[in-house]
N, C-alpha and C. Protein backbone atom coordinates (compact mmCIF):
# COMPACT_ATOMS: atom_id res chain seq x y z
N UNK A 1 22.27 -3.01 24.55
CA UNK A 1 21.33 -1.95 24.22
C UNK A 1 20.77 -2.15 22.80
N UNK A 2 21.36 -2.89 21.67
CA UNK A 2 21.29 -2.58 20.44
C UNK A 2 19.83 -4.20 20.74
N UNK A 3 20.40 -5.01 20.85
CA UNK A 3 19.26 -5.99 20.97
C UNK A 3 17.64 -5.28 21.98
N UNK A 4 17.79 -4.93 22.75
CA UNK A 4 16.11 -4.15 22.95
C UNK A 4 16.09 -3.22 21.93
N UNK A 5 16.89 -2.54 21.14
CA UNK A 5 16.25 -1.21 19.99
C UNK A 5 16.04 -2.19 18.92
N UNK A 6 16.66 -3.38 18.67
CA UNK A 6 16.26 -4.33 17.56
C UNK A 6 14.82 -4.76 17.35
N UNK A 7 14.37 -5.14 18.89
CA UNK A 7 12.97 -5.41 18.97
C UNK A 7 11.90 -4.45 18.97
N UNK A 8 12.15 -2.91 19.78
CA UNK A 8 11.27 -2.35 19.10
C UNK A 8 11.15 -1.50 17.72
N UNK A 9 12.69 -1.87 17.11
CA UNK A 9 12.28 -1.05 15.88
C UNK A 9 11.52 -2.39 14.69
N UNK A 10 11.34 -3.92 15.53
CA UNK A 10 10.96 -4.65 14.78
C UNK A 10 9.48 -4.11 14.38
N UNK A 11 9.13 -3.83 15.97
CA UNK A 11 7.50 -3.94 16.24
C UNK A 11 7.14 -2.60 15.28
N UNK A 12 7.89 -1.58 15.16
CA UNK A 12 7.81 -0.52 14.34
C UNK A 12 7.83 -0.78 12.92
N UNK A 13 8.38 -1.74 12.30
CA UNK A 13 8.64 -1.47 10.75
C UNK A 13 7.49 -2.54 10.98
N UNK A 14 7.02 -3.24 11.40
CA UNK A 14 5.67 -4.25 11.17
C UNK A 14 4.73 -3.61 11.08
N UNK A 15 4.65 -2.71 11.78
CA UNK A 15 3.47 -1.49 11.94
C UNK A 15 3.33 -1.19 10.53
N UNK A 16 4.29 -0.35 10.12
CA UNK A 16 4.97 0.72 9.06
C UNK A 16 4.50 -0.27 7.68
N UNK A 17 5.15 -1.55 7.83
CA UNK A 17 4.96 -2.46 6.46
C UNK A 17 3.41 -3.09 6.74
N UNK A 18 2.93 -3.50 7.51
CA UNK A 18 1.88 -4.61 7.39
C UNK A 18 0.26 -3.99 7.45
N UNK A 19 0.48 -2.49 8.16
CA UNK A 19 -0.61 -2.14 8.62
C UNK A 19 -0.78 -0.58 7.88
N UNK A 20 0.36 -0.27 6.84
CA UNK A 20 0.20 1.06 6.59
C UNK A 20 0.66 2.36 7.41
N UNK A 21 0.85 2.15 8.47
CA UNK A 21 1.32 3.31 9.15
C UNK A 21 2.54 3.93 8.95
N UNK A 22 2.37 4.97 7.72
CA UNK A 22 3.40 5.53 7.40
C UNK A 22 2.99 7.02 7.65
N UNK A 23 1.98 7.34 7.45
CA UNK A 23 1.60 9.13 7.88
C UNK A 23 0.38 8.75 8.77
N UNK A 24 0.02 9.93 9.25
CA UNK A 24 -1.41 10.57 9.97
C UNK A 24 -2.02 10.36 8.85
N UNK A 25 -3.25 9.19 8.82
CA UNK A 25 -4.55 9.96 7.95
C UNK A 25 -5.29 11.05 8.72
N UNK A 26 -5.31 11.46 10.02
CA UNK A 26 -6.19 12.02 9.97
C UNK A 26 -5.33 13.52 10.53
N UNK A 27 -6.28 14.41 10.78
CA UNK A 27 -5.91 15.60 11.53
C UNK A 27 -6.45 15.65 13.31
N UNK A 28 -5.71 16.22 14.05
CA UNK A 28 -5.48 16.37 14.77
C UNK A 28 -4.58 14.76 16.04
N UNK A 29 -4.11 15.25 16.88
CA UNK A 29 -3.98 14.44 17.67
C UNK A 29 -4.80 13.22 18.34
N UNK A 30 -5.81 13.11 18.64
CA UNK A 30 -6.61 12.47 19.84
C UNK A 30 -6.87 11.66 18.29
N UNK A 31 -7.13 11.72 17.27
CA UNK A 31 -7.70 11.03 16.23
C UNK A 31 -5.88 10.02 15.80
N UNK A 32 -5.36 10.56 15.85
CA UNK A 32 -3.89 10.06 15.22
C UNK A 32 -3.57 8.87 16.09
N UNK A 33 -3.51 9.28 17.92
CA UNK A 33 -3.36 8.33 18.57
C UNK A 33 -4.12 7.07 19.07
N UNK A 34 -5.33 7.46 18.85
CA UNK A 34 -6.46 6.28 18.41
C UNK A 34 -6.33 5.12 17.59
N UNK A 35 -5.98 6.11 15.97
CA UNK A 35 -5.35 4.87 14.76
C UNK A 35 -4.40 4.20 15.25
N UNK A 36 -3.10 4.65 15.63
CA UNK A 36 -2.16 4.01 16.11
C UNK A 36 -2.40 2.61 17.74
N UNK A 37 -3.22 3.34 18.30
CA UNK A 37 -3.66 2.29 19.39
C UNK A 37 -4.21 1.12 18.69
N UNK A 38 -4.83 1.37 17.88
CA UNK A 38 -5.86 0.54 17.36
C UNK A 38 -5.24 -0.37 16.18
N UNK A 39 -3.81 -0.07 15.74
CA UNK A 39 -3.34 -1.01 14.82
C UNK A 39 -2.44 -1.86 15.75
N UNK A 40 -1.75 -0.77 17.07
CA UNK A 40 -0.99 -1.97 17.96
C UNK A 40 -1.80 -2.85 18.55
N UNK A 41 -2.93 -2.88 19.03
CA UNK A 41 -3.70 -3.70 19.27
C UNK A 41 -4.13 -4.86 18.39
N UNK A 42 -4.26 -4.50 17.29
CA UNK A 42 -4.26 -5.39 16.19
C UNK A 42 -3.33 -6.44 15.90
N UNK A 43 -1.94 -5.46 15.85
CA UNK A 43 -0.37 -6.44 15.46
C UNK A 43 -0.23 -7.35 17.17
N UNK A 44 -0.86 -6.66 18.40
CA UNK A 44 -0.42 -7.63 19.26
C UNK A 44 -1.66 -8.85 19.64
N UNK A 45 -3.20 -8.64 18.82
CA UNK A 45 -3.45 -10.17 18.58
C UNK A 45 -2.98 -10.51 17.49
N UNK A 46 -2.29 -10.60 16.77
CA UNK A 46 -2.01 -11.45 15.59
C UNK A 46 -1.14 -12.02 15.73
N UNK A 47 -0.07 -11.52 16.74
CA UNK A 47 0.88 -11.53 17.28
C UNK A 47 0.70 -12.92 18.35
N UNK A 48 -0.25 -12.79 18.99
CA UNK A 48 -0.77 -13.76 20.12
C UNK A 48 -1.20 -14.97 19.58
N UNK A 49 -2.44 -14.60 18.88
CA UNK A 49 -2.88 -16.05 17.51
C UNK A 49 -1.58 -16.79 17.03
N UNK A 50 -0.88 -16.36 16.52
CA UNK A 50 0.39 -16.61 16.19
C UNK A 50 1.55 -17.75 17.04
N UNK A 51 1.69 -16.70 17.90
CA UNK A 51 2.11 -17.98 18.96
C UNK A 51 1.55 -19.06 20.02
N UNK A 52 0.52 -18.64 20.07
CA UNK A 52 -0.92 -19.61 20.09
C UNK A 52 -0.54 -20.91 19.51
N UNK A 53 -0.69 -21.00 18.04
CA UNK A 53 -0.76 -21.79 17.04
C UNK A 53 0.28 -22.83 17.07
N UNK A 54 1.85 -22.42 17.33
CA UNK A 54 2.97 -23.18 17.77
C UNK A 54 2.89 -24.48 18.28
């Protein structure tokens, strides 16, 4: 169990460290979950480029 919570608390502190996501900039919901879509989308091409490159 501890190795799958390893990996997603990886994908979480990458978020948290690389992309800023430490609060809501914005107000309300539908705007909050947008930012957040839109940085995992981000970390998972960079993510892809990445192992691409290998």
């Amino acid at each position: 169990m501890s190795s799958v919570r390893a990996k997603v608390e990886r994908a979480f502190g990458t978020l948290k460290r690389g992309y800023g996501f430490f609060r809501a900039r914005y107000l309300g919901q539908a705007k909050v979950e947008l930012e957040f879509l839109l940085n995992a989308m981000a970390f998972n091409l960079k993510k892809a480029v990445l192992k691409a490159a290998c």
